[in-house]
Protein backbone atom coordinates (compact mmCIF):
# COMPACT_ATOMS: atom_id res chain seq x y z
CA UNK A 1 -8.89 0.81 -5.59
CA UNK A 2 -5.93 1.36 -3.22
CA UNK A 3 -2.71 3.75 -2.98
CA UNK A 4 1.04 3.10 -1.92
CA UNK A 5 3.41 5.53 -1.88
CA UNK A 6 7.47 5.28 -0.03
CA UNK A 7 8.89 8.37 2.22
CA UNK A 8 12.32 7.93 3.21
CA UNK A 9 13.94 10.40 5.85
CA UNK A 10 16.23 8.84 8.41
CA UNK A 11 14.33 6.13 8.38
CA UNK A 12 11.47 4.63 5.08
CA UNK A 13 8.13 4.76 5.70
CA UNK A 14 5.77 3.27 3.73
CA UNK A 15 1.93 4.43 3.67
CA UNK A 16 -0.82 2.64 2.12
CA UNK A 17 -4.75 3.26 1.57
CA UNK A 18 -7.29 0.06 1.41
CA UNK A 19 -9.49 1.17 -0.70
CA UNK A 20 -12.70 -1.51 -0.98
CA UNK A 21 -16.59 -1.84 -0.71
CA UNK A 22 -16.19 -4.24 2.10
CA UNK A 23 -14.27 -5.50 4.94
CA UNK A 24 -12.39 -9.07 3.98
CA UNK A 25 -11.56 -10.07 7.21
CA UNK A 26 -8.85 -8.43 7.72
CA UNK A 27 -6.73 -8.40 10.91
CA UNK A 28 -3.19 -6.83 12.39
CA UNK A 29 -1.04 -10.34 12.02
CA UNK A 30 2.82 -10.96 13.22
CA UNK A 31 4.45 -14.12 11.11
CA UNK A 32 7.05 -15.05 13.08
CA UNK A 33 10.38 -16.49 11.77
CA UNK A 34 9.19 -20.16 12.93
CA UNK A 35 5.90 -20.56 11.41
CA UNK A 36 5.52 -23.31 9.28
CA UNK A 37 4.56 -21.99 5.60
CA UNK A 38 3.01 -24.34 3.52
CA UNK A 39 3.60 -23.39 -0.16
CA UNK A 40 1.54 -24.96 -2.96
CA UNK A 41 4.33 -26.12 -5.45
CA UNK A 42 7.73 -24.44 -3.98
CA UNK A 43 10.18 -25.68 -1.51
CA UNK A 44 9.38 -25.59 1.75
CA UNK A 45 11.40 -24.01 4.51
CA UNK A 46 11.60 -23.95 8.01
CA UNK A 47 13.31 -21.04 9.69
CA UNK A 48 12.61 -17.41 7.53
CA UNK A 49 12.17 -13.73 8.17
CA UNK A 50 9.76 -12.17 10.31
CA UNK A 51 7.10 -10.18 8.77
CA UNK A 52 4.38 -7.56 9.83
CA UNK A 53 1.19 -6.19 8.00
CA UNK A 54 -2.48 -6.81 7.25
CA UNK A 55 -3.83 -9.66 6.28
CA UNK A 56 -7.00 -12.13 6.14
CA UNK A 57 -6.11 -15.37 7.85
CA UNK A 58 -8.20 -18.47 6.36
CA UNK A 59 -7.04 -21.87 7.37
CA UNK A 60 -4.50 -21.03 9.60
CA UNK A 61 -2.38 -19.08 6.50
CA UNK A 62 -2.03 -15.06 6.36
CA UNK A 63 -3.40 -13.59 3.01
CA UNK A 64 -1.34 -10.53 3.16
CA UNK A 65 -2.59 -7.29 1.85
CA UNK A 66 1.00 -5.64 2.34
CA UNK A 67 3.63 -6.38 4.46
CA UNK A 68 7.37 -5.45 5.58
CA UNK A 69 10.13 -7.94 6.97
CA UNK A 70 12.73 -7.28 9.95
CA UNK A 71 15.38 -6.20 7.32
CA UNK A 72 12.48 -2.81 5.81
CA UNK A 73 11.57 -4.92 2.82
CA UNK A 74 8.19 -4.32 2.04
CA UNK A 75 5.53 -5.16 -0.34
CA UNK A 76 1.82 -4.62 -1.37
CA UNK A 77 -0.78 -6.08 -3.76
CA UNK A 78 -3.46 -3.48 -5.61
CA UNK A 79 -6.45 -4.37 -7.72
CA UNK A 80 -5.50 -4.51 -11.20
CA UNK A 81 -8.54 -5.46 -12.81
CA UNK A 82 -8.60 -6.66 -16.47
CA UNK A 83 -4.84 -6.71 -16.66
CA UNK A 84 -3.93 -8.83 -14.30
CA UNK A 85 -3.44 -12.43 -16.26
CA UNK A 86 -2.50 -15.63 -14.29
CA UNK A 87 -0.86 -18.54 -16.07
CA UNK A 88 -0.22 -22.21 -15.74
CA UNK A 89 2.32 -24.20 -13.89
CA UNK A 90 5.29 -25.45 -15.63
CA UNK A 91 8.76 -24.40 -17.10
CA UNK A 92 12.15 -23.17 -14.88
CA UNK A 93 11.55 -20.99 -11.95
CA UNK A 94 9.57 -21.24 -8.72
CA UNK A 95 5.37 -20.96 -9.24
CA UNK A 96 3.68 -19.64 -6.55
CA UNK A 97 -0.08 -18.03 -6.68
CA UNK A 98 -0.53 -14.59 -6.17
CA UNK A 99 -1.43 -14.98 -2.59
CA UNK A 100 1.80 -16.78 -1.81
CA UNK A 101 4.02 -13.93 -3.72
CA UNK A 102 4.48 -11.04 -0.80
CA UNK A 103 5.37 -13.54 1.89
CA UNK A 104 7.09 -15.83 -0.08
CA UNK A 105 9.20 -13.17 -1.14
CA UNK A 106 8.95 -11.50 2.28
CA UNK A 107 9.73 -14.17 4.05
CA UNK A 108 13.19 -15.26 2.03
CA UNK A 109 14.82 -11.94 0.57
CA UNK A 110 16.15 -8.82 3.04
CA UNK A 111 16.55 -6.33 -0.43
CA UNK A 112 15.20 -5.71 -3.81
CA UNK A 113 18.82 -6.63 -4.70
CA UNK A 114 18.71 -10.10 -3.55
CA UNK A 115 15.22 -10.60 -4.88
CA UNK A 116 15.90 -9.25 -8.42
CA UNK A 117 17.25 -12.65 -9.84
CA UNK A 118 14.19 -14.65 -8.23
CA UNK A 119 11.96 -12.19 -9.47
CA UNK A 120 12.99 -12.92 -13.52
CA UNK A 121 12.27 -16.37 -13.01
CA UNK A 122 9.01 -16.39 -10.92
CA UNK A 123 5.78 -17.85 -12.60
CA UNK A 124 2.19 -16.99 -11.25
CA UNK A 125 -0.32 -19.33 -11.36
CA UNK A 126 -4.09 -19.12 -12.07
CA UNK A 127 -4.78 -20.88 -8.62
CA UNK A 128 -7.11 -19.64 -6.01
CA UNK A 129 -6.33 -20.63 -2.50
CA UNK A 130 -9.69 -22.37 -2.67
CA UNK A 131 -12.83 -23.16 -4.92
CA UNK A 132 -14.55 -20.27 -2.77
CA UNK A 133 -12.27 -17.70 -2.50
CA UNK A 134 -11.62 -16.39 -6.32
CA UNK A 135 -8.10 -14.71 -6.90
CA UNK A 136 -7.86 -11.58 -7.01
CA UNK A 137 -6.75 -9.37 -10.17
CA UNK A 138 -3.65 -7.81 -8.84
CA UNK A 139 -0.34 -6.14 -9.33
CA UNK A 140 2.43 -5.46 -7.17
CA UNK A 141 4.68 -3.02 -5.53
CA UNK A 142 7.78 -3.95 -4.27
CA UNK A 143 10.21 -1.46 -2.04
CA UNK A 144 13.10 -1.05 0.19
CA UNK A 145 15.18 2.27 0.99
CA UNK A 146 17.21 2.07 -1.74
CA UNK A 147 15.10 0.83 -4.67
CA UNK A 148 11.00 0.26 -5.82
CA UNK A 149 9.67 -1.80 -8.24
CA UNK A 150 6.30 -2.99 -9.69
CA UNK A 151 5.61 -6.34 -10.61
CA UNK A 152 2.78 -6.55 -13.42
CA UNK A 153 1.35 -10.51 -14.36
CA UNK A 154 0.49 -10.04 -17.85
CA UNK A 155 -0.51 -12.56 -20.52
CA UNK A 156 3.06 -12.73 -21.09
CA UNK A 157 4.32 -13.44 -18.05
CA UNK A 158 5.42 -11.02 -15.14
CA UNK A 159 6.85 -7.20 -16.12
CA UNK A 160 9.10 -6.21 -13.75
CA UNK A 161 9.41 -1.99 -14.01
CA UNK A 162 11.76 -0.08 -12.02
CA UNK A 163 9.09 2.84 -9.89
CA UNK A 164 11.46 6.17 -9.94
CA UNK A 165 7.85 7.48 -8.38
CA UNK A 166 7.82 5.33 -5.50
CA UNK A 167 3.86 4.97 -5.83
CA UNK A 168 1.42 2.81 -7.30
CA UNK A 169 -2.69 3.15 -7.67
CA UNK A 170 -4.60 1.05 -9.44
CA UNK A 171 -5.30 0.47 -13.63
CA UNK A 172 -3.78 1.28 -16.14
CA UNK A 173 -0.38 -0.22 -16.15
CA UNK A 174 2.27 1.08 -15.29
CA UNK A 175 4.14 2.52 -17.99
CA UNK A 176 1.06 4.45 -18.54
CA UNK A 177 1.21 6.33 -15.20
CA UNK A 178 4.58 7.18 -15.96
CA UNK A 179 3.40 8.96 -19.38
CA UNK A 180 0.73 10.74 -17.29
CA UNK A 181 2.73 11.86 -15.36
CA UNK A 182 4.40 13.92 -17.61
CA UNK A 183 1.53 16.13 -18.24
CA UNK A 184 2.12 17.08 -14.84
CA UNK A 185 5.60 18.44 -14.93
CA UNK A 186 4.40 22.19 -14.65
CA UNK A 187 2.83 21.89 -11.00
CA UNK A 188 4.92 23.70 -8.51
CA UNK A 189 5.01 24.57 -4.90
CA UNK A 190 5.22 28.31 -4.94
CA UNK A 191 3.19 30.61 -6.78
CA UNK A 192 4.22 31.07 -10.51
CA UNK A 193 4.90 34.07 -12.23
CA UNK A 194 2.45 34.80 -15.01
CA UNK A 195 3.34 34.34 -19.48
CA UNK A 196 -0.09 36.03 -20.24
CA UNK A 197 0.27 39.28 -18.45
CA UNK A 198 4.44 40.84 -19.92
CA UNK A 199 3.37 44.49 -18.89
CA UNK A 200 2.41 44.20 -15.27
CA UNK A 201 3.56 42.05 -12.31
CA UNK A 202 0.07 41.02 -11.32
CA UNK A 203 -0.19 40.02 -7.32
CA UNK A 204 -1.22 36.60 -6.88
CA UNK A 205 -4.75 36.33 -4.85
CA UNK A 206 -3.96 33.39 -2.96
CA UNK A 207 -1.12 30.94 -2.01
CA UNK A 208 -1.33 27.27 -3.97
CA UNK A 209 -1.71 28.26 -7.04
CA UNK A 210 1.81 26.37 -8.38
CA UNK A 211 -0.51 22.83 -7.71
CA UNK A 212 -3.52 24.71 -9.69
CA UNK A 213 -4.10 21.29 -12.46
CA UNK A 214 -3.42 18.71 -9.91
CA UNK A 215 -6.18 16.37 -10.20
CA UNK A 216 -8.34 16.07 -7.32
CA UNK A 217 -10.76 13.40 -8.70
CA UNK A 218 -10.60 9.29 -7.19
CA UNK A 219 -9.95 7.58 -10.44
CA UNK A 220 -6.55 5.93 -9.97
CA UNK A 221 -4.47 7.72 -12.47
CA UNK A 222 -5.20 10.70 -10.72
CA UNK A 223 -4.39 9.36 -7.10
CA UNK A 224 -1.10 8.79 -9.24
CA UNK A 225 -0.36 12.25 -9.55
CA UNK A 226 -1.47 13.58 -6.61
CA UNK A 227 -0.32 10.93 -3.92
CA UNK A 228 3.18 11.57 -6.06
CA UNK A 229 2.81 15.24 -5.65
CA UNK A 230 2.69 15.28 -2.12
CA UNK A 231 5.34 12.83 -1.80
CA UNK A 232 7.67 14.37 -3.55
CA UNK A 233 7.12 17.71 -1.93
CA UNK A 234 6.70 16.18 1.18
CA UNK A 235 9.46 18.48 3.62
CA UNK A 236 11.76 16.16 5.78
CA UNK A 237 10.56 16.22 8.94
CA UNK A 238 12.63 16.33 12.19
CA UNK A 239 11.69 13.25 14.08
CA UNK A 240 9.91 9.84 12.78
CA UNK A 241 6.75 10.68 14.68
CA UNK A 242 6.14 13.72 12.97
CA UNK A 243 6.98 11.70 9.60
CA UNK A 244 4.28 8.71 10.19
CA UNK A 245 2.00 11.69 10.70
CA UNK A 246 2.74 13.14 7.21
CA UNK A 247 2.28 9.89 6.10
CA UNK A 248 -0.70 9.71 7.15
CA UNK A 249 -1.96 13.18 5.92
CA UNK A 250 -0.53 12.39 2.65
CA UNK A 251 -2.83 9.42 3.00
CA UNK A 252 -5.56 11.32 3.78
CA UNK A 253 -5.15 13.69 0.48
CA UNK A 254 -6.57 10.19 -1.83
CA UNK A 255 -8.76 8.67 0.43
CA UNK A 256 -12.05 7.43 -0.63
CA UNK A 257 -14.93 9.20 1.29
CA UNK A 258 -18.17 6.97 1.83
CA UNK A 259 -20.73 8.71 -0.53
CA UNK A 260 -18.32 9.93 -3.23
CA UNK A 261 -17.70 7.07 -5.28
CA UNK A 262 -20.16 3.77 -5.82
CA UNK A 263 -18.97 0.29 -7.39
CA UNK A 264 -20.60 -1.09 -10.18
CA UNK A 265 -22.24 -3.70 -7.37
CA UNK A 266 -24.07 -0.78 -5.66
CA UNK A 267 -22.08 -0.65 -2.64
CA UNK A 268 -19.83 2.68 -1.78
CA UNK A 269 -16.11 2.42 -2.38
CA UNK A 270 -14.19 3.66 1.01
CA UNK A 271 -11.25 3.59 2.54
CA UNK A 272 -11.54 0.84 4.76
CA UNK A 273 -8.08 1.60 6.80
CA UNK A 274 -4.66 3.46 6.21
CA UNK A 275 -1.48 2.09 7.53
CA UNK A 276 2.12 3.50 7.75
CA UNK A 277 4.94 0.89 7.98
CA UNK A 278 8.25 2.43 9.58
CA UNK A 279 10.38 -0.51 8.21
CA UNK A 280 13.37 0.40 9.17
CA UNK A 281 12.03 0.20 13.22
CA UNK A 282 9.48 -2.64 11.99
CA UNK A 283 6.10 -0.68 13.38
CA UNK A 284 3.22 -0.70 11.84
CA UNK A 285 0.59 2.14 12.18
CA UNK A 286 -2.98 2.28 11.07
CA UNK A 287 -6.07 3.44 10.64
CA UNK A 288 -10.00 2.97 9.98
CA UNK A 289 -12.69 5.17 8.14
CA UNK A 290 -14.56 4.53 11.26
CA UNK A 291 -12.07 4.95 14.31
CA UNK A 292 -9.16 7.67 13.33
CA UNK A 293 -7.27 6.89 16.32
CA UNK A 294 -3.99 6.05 14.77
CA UNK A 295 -2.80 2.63 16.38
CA UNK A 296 0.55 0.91 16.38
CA UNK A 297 1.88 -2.74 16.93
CA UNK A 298 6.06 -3.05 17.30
CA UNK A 299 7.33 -5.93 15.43
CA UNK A 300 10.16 -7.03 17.56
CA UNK A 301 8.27 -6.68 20.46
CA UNK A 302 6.96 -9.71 19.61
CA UNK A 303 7.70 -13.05 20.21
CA UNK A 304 9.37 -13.45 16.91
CA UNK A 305 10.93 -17.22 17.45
CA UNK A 306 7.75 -18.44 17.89
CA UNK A 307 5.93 -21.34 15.28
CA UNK A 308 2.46 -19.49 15.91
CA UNK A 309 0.68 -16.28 14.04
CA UNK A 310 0.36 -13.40 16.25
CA UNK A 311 -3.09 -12.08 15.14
CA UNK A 312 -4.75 -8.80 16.34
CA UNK A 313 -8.03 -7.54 15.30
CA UNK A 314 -8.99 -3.91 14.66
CA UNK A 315 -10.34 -1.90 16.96
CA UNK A 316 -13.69 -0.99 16.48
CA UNK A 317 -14.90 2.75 17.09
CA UNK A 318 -15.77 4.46 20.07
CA UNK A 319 -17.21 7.75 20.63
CA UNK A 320 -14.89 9.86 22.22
CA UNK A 321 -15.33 10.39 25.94
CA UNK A 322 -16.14 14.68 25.36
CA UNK A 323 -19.03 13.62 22.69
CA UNK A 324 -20.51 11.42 25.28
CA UNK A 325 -20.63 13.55 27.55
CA UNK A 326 -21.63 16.48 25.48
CA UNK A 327 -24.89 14.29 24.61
CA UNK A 328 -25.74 13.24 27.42
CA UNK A 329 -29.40 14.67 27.87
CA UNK A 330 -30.42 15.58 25.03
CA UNK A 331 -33.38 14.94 23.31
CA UNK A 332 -33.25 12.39 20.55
């Protein structure tokens, strides 16, 4: 389970939860505009875009989890389990496999605008990148300043919806978070004034109680509502620091918590890391459930000419210097 959600000021921020049982190898990794992709079935290119995000490397290729170019176009793939259809190769139109669609796409387009005609004729395949590694049920959210889509595979082929939210969870599709939604429309920022009580003014007890309904609950539809809540009542901040921190603290409003919500497998559903993604500056923040120190790594401060992958791992935690210190003699 996983949240994205867009938050444009003077410049668009992305923010994104991984949401997962387990680690999958992921790492920090730089594609710069020289590497050498190797796509299964489409043409190959040489020189592209430079791109920026998380992803699992295997055999020298980054699986990316989500991603932005040099030009702020950014995209991420979410579980979408028992939806999410794969088909065969064949007929007009590029195939890729689903792990090849956020940098293809990354990699070649610098808007939504320019990748809109692509996008009609793209074909998924059922293909996993090998015999070992499964594919992974997933749809996809696709943003710039200007515009956001989602990109469903379906047993028809691929939906394309335009996002007027800006944010995407998990199951069910799409158009059904946008029906949801709706029963939402009453939640407020300031206190309302009261239909039950036409005699008296009664004095509200508390502030918050406009958001009284918002669903506070994991399940995806209701990260929905409440990572669009936020969001959308998210005041503009006066400097892009103080906006990658509300990203993050939006972030932190549907995060998983180790202990609240167990997989099917028996294994506790966290969220692994949070990242931010100024595109328009091309830096990329995160995150980890276990080190909260908020990291960065500057896109073109990087060799981006270069044929090689530029791949960081995270940092692992480290007890802060007062705790250390504030334990140190005391009995176990």
């Amino acid at each position: 389970m996983c949240t994205f959600f867009t938050l444009a000021s003077d410049d668009f921020f992305v923010g994104r939860n991984m949401d997962i049982e387990c680690s999958f190898g992921e790492q920090l990794v730089v594609t710069p505009r020289n590497y050498p992709w190797s796509w299964r079935y489409a043409e190959q290119g040489e020189s592209h875009y430079a791109l920026i995000g998380m992803a699992t490397v295997m055999d020298g290729m980054p699986l990316y989890a989500e991603a932005a170019n040099e030009y702020g176009l950014t995209m991420a793939g979410l579980n979408f389990p028992e939806n999410a259809t794969y088909g065969d190769r064949g007929g007009d139109g590029v195939s890729l496999t689903p792990f090849e669609l956020i940098p293809y796409i990354l990699t070649r387009f610098r808007n939504i605008h320019e990748a809109e005609g692509f996008l009609k004729s793209c074909h998924l395949i059922n293909e996993p990148f090998k015999e070992e590694v499964p594919l992974a049920p997933l749809h996809f959210i696709l943003a710039d300043k200007e515009q956001c889509l989602v990109l469903e595979p379906r047993t028809d082929g691929l939906h394309i919806y335009d996002n007027p939210t800006g944010v995407l969870t998990n199951n069910p599709p799409f158009p059904h978070h946008l029906v949801n939604i709706e029963n939402y429309a009453n939640l407020q920022v300031m206190n309302p004034s009261s239909t039950l009580l036409r005699s008296t003014a009664p004095t509200p007890y508390g502030q918050g109680l406009g958001s009284v309904g918002l669903p506070g609950d994991a399940s995806p539809m209701s990260r929905f509502v409440r990572a669009a809540f936020y969001k959308n009542t998210s005041a503009a901040l006066e400097n892009r620091d103080k906006n990658m921190m509300q990203v993050f603290h939006i972030l932190d409003a549907v995060k998983m918590l180790k202990g609240s919500v167990m997989t099917p497998t028996h294994q506790w559903d966290i969220t692994t890391y949070s990242a931010c993604i100024n595109a328009t500056k091309g830096i990329y923040y995160f995150k980890t459930y276990e080190n909260p120190q908020i990291y960065q790594c500057d896109l073109f401060a990087e060799n981006l000419d270069g044929r090689e992958l530029i791949a960081y791992d995270l940092p692992a935690f480290k007890e802060p210097e007062s705790l250390q210190k504030s334990m140190k003699g005391k009995p176990d």
